[in-house]
Protein backbone atom coordinates (compact mmCIF):
# COMPACT_ATOMS: atom_id res chain seq x y z
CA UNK A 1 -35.09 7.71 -7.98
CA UNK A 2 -33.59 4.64 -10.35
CA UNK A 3 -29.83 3.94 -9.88
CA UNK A 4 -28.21 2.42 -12.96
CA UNK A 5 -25.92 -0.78 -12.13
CA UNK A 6 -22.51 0.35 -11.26
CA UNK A 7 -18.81 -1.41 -12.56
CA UNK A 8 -17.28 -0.04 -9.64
CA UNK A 9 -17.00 -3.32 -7.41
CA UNK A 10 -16.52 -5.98 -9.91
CA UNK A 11 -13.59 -3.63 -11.05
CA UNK A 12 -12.10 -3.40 -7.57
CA UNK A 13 -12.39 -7.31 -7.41
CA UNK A 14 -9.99 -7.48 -10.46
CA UNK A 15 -7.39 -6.47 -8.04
CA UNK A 16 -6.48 -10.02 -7.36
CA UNK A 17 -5.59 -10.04 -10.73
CA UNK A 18 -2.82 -7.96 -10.40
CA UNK A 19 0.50 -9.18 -9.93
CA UNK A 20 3.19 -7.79 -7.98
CA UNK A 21 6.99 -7.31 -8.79
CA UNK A 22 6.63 -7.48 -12.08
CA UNK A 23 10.41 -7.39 -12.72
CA UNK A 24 11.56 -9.86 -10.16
CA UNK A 25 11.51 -13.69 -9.62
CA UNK A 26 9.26 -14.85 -7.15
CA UNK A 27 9.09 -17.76 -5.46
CA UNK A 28 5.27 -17.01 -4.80
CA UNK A 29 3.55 -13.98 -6.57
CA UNK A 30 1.67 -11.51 -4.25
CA UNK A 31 -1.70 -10.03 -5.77
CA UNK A 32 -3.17 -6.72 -5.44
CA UNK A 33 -5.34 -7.56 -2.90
CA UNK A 34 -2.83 -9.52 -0.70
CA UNK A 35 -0.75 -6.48 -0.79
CA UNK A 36 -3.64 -4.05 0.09
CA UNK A 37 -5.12 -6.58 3.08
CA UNK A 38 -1.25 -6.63 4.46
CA UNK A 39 -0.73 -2.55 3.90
CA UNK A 40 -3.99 -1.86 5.97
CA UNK A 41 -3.44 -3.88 9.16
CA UNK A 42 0.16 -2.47 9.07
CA UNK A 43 -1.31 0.98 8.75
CA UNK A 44 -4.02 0.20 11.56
CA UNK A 45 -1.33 -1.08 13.79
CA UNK A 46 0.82 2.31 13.17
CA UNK A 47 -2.59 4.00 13.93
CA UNK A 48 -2.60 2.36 17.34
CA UNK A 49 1.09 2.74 18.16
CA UNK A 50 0.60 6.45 17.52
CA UNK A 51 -2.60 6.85 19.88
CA UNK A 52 -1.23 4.23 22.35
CA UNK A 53 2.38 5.15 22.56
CA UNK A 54 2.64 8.53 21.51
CA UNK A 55 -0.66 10.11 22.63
CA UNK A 56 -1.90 10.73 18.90
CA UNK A 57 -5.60 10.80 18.64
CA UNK A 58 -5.94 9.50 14.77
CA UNK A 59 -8.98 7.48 13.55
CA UNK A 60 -7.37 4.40 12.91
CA UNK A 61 -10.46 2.49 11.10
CA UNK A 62 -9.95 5.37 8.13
CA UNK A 63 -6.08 4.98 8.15
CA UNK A 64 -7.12 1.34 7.37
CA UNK A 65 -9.59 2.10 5.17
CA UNK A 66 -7.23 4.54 2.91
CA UNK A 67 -5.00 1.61 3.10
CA UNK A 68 -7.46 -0.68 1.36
CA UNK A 69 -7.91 1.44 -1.47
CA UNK A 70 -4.52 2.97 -1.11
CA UNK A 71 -3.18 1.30 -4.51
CA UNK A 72 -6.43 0.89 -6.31
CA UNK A 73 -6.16 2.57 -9.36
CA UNK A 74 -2.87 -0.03 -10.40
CA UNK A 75 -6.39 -2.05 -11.40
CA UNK A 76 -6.07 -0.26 -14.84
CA UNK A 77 -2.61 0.80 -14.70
CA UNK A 78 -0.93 -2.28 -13.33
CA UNK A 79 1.51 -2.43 -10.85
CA UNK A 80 4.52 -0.69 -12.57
CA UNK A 81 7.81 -1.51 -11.37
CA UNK A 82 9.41 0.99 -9.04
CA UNK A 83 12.96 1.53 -10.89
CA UNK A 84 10.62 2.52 -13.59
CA UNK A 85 8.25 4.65 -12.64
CA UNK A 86 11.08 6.44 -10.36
CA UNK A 87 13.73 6.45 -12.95
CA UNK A 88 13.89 10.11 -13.62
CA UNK A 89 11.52 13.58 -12.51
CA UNK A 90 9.35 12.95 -16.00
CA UNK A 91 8.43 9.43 -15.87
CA UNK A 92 8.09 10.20 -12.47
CA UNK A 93 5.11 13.11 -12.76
CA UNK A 94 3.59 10.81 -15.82
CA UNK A 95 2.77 8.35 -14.09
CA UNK A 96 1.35 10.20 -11.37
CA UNK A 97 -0.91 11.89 -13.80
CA UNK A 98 -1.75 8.80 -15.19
CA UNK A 99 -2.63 7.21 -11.63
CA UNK A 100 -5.05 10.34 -11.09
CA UNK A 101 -6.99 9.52 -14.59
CA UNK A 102 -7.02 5.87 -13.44
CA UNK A 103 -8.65 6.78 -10.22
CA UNK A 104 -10.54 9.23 -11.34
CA UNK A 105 -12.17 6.45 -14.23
CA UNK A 106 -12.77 4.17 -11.11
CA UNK A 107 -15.19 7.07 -8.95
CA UNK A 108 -16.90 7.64 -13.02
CA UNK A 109 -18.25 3.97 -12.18
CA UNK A 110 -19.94 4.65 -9.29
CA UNK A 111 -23.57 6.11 -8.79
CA UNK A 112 -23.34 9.94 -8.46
CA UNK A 113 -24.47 9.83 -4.84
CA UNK A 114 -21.41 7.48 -3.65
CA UNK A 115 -18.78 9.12 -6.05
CA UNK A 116 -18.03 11.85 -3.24
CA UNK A 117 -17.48 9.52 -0.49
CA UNK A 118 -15.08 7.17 -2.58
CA UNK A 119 -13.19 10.33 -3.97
CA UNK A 120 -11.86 10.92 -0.40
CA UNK A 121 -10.55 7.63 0.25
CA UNK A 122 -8.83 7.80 -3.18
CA UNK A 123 -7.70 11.04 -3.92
CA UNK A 124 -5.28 11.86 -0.67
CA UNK A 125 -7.25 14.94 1.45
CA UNK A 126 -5.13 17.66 2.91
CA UNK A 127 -6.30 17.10 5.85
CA UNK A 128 -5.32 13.49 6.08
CA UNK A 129 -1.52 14.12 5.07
CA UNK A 130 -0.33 12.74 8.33
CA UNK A 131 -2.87 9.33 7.56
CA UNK A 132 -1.62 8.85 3.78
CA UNK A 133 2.27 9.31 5.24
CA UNK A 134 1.33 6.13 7.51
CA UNK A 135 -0.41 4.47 4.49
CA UNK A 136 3.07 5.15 2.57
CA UNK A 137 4.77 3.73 5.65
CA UNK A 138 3.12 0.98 5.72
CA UNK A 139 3.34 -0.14 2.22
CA UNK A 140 7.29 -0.02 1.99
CA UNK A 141 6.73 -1.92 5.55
CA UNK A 142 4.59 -4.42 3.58
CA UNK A 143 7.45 -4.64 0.90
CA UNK A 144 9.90 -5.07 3.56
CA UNK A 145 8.37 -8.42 4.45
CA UNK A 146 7.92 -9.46 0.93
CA UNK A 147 11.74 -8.84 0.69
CA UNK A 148 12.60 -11.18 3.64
CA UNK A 149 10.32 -13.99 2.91
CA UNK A 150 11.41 -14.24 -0.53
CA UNK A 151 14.83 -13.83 0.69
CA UNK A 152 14.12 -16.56 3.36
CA UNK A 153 13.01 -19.16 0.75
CA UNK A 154 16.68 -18.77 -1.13
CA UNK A 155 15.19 -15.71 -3.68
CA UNK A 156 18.48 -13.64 -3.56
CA UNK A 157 16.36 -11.60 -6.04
CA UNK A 158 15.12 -9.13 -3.28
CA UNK A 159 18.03 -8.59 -1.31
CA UNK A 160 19.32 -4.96 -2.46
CA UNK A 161 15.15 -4.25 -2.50
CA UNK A 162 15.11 -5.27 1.36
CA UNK A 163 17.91 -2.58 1.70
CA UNK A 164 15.79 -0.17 -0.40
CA UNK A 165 13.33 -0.79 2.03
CA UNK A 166 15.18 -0.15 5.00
CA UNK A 167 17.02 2.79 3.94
CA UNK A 168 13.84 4.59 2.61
CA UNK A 169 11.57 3.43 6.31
CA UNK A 170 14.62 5.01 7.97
CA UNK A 171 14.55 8.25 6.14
CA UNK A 172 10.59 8.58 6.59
CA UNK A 173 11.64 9.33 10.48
CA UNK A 174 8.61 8.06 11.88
CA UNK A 175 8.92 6.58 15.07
CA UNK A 176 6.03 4.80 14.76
CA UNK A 177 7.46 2.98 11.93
CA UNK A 178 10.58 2.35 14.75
CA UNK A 179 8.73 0.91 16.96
CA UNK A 180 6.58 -1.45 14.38
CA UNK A 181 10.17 -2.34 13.12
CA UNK A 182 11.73 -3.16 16.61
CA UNK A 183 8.60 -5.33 17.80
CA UNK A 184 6.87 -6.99 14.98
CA UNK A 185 9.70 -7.40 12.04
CA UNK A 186 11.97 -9.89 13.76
CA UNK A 187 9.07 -12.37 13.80
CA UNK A 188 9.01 -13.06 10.00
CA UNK A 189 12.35 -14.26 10.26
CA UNK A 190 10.86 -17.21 12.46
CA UNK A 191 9.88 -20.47 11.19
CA UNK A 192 5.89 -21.26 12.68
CA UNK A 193 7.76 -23.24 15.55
CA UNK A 194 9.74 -20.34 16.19
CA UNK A 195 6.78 -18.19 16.69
């Protein structure tokens, strides 16, 4: 059997080209893959406070691995601001149609053979809901601390985001997201000495 060369890594790899928070000043601008690396050892660590603490019995090395890929199709659509793409029910189901296409371009890239195994780490699987909630978890957990270390170097920029943030981790009732919150958040308001 002869494979044809595939696009699909050296597209994935453009992820580092992709800036964050587009519509904010940063004092230090957060790529695609930066984000994704933080959002899936924040996801793997909810994984384990949910089998350690509250008897869940959830693979936590595919939680992480969803979480790698979890915002990979912003490769071709870019990382669109969230008061935009949230501004109203329309834009809203747009751009969720327009994520699909984008990852559904991405799996076109890969040989036929691997295509199935990538589509269910990209397109969320019913049977995963309670992994992709964690996933979604742990990205506004990963925006959180974006929020208070540009709000720690003087950005005042992110400061009704980091109550965004707070309100919406609040209203996702998870307690493993409590717990991550109680034990592991106070720590990035530390300087190194303080830690």
């Amino acid at each position: 059997m002869e494979f044809l060369a595939s696009n699909f890594f050296a597209m994935m790899m453009r992820m580092k080209y992709i800036n964050r928070w587009g519509l904010m000043r940063n004092t230090r601008y957060e790529s695609l893959t930066e984000h994704s690396l933080e959002v899936a050892m924040i996801a793997h660590a909810l994984g384990v406070i949910h089998n350690k603490r509250f008897g869940g019995n959830i693979n936590t090395e595919r939680l992480a691995l969803i979480a790698v890929y979890h915002d990979a199709n912003e490769i071709i659509t870019g990382d669109l601001p969230t008061p935009v793409k949230y501004h109203n029910d329309q834009i809203k189901q747009a751009y969720k149609h327009i994520e699909k296409l984008a990852s559904k371009s991405l799996i076109e890239l890969l040989p036929e053979d691997m295509a199935e195994e990538y589509e269910q780490i990209l397109f969320p699987q019913q049977q995963e809901a309670f992994l992709w909630e964690l996933v979604k978890a742990a990205d506004k957990i990963s925006a959180l601390i974006k929020c208070i270390e540009e709000e720690r170097a003087g950005n005042t920029e992110f400061v009704k985001a980091k109550l965004a943030q707070q309100q919406a981790l609040k209203d996702m009732n998870l307690k493993e997201v409590d717990v991550f919150l109680e034990e592991f958040i106070p720590s990035f308001c530390k300087t190194l000495d303080e830690q």
